[in-house]
Protein backbone atom coordinates (compact mmCIF):
# COMPACT_ATOMS: atom_id res chain seq x y z
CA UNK A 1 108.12 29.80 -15.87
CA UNK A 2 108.84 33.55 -16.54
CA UNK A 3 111.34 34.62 -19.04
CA UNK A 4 113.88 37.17 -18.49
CA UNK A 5 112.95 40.87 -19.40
CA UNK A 6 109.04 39.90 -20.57
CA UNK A 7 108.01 41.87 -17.48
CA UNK A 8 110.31 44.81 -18.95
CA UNK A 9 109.27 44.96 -22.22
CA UNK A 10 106.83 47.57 -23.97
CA UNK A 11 104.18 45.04 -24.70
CA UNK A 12 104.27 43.92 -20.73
CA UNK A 13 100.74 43.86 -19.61
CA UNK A 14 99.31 44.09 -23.30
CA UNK A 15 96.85 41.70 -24.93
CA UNK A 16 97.97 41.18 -27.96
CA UNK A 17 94.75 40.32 -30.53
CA UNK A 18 93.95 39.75 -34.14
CA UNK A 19 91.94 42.29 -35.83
CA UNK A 20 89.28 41.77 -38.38
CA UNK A 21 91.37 39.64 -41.11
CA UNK A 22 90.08 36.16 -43.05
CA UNK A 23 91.91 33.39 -41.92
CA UNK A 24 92.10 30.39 -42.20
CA UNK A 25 93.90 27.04 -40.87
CA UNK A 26 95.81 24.25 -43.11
CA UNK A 27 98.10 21.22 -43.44
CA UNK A 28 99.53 18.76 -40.75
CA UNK A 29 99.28 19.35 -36.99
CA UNK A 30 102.55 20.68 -35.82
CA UNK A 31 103.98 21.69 -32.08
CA UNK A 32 101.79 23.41 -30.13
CA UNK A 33 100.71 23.79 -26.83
CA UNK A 34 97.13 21.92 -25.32
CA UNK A 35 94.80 25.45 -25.12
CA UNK A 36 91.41 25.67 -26.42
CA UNK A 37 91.43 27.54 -30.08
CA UNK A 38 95.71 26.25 -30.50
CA UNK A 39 96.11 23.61 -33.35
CA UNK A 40 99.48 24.00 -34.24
CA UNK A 41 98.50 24.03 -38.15
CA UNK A 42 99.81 26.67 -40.50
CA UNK A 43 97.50 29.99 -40.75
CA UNK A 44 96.94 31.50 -44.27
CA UNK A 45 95.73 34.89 -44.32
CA UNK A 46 93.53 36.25 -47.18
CA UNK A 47 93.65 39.95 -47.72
CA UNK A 48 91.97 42.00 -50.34
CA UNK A 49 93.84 44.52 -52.75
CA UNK A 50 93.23 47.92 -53.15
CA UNK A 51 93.82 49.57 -56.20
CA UNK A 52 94.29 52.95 -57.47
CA UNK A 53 92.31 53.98 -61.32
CA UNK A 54 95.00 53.15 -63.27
CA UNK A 55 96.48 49.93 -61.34
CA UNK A 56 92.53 48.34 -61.23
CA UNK A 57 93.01 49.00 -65.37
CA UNK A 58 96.14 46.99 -65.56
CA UNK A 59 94.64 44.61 -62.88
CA UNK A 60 91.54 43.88 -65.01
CA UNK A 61 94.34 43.82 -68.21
CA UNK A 62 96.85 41.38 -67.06
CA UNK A 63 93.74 39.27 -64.89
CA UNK A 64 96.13 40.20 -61.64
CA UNK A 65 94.35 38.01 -58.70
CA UNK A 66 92.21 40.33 -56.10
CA UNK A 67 93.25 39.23 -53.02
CA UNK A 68 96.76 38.67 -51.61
CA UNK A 69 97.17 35.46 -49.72
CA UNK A 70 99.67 35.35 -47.61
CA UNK A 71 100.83 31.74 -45.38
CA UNK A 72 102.26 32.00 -42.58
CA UNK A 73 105.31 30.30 -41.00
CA UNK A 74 105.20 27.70 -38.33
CA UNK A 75 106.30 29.93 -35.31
CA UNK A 76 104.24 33.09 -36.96
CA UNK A 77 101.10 30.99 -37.48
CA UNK A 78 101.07 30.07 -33.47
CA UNK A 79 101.56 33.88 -32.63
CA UNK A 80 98.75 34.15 -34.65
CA UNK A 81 96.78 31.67 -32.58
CA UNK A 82 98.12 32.77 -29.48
CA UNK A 83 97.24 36.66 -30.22
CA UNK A 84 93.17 36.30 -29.41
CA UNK A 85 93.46 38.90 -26.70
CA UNK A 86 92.85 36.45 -24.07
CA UNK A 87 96.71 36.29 -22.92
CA UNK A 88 99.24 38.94 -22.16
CA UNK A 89 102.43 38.99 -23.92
CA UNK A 90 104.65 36.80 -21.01
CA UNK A 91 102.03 34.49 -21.05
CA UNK A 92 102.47 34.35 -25.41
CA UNK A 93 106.14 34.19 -24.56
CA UNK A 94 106.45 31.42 -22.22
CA UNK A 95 104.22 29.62 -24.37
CA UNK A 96 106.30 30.29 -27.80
CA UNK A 97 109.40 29.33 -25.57
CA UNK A 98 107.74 26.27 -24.42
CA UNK A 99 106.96 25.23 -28.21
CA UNK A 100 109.56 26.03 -30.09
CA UNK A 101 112.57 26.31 -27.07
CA UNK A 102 116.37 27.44 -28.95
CA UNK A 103 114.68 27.99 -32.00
CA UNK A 104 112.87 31.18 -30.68
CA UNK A 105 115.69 32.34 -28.60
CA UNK A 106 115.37 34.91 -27.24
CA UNK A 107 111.53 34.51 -26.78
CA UNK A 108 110.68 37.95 -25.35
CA UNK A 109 112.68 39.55 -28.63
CA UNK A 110 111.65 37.19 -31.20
CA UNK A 111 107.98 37.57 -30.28
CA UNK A 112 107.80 40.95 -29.45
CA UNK A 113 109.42 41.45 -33.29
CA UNK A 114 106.61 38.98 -34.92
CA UNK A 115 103.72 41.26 -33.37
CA UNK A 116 105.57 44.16 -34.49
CA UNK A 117 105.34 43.20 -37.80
CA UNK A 118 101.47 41.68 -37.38
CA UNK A 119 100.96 45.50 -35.81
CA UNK A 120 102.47 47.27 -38.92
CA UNK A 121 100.48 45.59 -41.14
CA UNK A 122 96.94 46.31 -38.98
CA UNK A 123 96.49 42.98 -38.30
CA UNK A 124 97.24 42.83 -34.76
CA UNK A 125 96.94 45.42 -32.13
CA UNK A 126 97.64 45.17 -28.67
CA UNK A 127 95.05 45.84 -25.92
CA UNK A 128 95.24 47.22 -21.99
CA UNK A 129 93.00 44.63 -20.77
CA UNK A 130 91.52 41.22 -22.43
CA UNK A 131 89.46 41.08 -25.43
CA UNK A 132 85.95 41.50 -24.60
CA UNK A 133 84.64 40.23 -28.23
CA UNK A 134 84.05 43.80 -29.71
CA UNK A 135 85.41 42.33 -33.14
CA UNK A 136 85.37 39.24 -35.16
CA UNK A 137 88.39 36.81 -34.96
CA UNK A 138 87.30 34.33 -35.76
CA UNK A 139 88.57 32.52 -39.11
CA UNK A 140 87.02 32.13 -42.45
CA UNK A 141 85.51 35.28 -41.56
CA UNK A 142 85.20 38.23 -44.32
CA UNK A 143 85.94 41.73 -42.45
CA UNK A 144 83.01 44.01 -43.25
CA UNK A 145 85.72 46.50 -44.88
CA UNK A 146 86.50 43.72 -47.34
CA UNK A 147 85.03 42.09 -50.36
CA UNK A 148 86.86 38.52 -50.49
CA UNK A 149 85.64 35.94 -53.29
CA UNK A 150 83.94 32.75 -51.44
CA UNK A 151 86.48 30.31 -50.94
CA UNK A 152 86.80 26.80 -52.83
CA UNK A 153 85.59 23.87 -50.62
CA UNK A 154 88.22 21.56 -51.70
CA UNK A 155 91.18 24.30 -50.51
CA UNK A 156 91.96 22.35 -47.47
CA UNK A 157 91.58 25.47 -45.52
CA UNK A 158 90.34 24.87 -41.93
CA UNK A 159 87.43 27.52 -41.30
CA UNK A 160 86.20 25.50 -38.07
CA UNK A 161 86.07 27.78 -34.52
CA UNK A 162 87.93 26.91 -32.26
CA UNK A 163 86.95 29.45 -29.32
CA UNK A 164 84.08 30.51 -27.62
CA UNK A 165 85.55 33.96 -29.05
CA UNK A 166 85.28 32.50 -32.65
CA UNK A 167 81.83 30.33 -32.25
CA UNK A 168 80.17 33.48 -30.72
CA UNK A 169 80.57 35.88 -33.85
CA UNK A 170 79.95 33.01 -36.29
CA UNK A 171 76.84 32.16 -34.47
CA UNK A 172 75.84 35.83 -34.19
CA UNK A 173 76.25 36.55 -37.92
CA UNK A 174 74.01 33.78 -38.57
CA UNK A 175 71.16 34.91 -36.11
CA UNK A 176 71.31 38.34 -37.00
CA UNK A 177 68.04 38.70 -38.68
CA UNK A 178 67.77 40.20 -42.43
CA UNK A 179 65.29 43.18 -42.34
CA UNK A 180 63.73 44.12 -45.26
CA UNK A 181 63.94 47.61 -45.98
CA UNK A 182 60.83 49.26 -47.14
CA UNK A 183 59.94 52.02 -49.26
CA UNK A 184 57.60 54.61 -48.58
């Protein structure tokens, strides 16, 4: 099924794709479609704060929290699963208009306006050919920029991969080997 001006749009031909954020799954199971790495469960993403001198004084003062989190709606949280580079933008639209059908009308417009605003925040960007794993996005994953508390077992959040994508970079992290540095 193709949707009326996806072939038009500015994102035609992009891969849209997550960049290095933690993430994480939660709650019930909710409409989605049957891919590998799509649940259909809520995303929550975790991103640290940055403060200035005087804010990380009021910060330590008030005992403001360090990290932002911020849950995503149903139809956002499946753009968010959908966005792993591996599908061009009609193929995320058909799919969102497949899930969600009036709801998301028009698909093409109503998508195209939830990357925007994954874009302006640097947490998506979109790419001229698929992902080829240069990046982690995989959830439960700390970026390397970013100094995120561990996470409390009992938070519900879903950290499990889901894609070969996912699996590879967890699975790489943990093989890397830890070399000692010596002095001389």
């Amino acid at each position: 099924m193709e949707l009326a001006d996806a072939d038009r749009h500015q994102y035609a031909d992009t891969y849209p794709c997550r960049l290095p954020v933690w993430w994480a799954r939660v709650g019930e199971i909710g409409p989605h479609i049957e891919e590998d790495g799509i649940t259909g469960k809520n995303v929550v993403l975790r991103i640290e704060k940055r403060f200035t001198r005087f804010e990380r004084l009021l910060a330590k003062l008030f005992r403001a929290p360090r990290e932002v989190r911020r849950p995503l709606d149903t139809m956002n949280s499946m753009l968010w699963e959908l966005c792993d580079g591996s599908r061009n933008f009609q193929s995320i639209c058909v799919a969102m208009d497949e899930i969600f059908h009036e709801d998301i009308a028009p698909a093409v417009d109503r998508t195209a306006s939830g990357i925007d605003s994954l874009r302006t925040r640097n947490m998506v960007t979109c790419l001229g050919q698929p992902f080829m794993l240069k990046w982690n996005i995989g959830p439960g994953q700390t970026p390397k920029h970013q100094t995120l508390t561990a996470i409390n077992e009992k938070s519900g959040y879903d950290i499990e991969p889901r894609t070969k994508a996912e699996k590879n970079f967890i699975e790489e992290d943990q093989s890397e080997p830890q070399l000692d540095v010596q002095s001389e």
